[in-house]
Protein backbone atom coordinates (compact mmCIF):
# COMPACT_ATOMS: atom_id res chain seq x y z
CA UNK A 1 0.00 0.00 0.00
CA UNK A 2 1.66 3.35 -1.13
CA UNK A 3 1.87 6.39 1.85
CA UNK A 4 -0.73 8.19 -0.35
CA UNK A 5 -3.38 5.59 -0.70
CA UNK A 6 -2.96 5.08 3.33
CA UNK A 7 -3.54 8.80 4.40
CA UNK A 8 -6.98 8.77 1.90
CA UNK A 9 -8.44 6.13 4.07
CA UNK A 10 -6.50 7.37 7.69
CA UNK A 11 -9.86 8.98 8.20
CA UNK A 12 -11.98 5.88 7.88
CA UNK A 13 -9.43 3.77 10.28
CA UNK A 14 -9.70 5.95 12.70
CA UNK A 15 -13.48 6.55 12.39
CA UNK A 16 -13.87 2.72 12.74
CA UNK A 17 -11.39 2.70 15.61
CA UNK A 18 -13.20 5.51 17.39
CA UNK A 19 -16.59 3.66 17.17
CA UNK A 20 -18.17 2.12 20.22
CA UNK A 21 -20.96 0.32 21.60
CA UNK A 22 -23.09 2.61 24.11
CA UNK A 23 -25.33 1.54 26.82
CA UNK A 24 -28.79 2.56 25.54
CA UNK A 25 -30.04 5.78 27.28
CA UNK A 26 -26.46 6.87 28.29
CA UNK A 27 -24.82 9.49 25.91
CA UNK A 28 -22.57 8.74 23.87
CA UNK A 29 -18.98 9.83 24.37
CA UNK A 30 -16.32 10.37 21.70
CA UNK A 31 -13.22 7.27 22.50
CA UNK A 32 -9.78 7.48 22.52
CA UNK A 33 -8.06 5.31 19.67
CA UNK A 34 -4.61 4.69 18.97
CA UNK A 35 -2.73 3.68 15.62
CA UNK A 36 0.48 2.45 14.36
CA UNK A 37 2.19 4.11 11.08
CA UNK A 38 5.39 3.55 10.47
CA UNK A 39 6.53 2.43 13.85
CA UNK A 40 5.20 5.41 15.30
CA UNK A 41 1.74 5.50 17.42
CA UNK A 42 -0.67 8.00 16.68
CA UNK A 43 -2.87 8.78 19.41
CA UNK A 44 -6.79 10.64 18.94
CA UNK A 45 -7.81 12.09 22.12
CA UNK A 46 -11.27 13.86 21.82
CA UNK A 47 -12.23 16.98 24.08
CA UNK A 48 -15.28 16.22 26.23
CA UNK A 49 -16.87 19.20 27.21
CA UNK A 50 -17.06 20.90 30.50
CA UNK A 51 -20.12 20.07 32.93
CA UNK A 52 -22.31 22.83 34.44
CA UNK A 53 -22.18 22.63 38.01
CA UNK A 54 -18.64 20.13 38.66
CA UNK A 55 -18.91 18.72 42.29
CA UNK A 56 -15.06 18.47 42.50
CA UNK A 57 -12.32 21.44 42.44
CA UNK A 58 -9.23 20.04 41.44
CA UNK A 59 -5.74 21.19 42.93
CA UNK A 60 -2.41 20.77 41.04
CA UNK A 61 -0.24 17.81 42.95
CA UNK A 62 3.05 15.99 42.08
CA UNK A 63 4.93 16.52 38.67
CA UNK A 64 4.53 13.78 36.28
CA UNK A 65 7.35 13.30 33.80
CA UNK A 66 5.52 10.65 31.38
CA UNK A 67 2.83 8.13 31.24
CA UNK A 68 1.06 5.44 28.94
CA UNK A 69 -0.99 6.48 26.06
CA UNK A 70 -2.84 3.30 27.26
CA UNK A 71 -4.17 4.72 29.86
CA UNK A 72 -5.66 8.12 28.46
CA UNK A 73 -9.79 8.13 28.35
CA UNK A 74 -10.27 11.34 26.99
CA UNK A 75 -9.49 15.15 27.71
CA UNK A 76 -10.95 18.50 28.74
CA UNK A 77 -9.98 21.68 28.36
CA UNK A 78 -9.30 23.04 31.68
CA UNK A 79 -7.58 27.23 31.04
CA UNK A 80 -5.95 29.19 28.45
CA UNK A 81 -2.92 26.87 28.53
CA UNK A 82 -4.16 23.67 29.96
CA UNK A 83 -5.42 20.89 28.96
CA UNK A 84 -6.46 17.85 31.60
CA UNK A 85 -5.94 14.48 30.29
CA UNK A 86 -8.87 11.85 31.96
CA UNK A 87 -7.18 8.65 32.49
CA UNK A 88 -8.36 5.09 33.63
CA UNK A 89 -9.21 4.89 37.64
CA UNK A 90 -10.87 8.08 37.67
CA UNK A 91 -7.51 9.97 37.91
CA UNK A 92 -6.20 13.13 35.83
CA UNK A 93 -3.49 14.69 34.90
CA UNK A 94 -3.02 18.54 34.01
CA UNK A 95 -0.72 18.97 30.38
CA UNK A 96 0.40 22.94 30.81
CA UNK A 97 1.86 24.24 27.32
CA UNK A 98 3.67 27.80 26.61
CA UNK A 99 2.60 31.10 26.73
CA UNK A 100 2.28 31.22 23.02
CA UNK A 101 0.20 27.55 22.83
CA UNK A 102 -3.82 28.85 23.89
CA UNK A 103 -5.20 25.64 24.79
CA UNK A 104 -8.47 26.62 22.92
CA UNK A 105 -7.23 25.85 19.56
CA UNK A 106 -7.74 21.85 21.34
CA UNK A 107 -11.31 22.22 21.41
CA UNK A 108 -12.17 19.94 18.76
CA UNK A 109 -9.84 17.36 19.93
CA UNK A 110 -6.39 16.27 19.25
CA UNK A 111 -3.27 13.69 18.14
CA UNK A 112 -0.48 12.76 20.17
CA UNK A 113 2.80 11.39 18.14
CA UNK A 114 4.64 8.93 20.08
CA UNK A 115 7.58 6.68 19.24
CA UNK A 116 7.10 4.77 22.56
CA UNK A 117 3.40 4.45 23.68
CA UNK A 118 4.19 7.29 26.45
CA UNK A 119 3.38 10.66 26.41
CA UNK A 120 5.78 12.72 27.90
CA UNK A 121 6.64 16.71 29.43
CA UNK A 122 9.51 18.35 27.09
CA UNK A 123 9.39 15.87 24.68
CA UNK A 124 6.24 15.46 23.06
CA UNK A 125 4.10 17.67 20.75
CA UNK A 126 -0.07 17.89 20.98
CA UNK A 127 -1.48 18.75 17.39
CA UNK A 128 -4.42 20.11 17.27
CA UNK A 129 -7.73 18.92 14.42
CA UNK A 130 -6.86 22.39 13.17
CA UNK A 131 -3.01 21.98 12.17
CA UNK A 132 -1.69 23.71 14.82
CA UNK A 133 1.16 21.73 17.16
CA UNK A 134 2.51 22.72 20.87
CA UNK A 135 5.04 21.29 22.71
CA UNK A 136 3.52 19.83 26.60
CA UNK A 137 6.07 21.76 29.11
CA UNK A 138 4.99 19.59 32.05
CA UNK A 139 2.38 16.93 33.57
CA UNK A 140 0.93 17.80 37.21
CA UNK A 141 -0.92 14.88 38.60
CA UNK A 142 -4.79 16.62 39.77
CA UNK A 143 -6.22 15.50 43.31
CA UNK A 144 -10.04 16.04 44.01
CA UNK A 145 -11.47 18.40 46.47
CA UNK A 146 -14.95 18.10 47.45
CA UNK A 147 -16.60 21.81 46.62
CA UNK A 148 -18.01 23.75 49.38
């Protein structure tokens, strides 16, 4: 299969990767789906959108240097320059990018480019549905606070 013919039908893969079977009355949510070209994993993470009334604050803890793509359930957009990852166990993890990065441009999801299955701080790049790209400057792991 020639590189052209594969990035006509990238699309398809990954809309057939990012299907899912939904419990009936629950809404469904965009997935997370990961692919393989050329020995490097390609990563969709889609940007769920914020609640009305969250029940949780969430306060910046430890750094994080990397983790597993594996383990990434989806994102939200959580400032100007932040994006929180949602990962398996009900745990997050806050991605902060530069100054000249505006997390907004994420809305509509994103693709992570790994060589290793890890996403990591000062190495890897988030690209945005858009075309845009921004480097991740550091991982903070979030803890839950019960709201007042």
């Amino acid at each position: 299969m020639t590189v052209s013919s594969f990035l006509v039908l990238l699309p398809l893969l990954l809309g057939l990767a990012a299907s899912q079977d939904d419990s009936p009355g629950e809404e469904p949510q965009p997935s997370v789906s990961r692919l393989v070209v050329e020995q490097q994993w390609i990563v969709r993470v889609p940007v769920r959108p914020q609640r009305a009334a969250p029940r949780f604050e969430w306060s910046e803890g430890k750094r994080v240097k990397c983790f597993p793509t594996r383990h990434i359930r989806g994102a939200l957009l959580s400032g100007a320059d932040n994006v929180d990852f949602l990962l398996g166990k009900r745990q997050r993890v806050r991605a902060s990018f530069n100054g000249n990065c505006p997390a907004l441009d994420f809305y509509g999801g994103f693709y992570l480019k790994t060589d290793d299955e890890r996403v990591c701080a000062r190495r890897d790049v988030v690209h945005s549905r858009m075309g845009g790209s921004c480097r991740i400057e550091g991982f903070r792991r979030l803890e839950p606070k019960l709201k007042d």
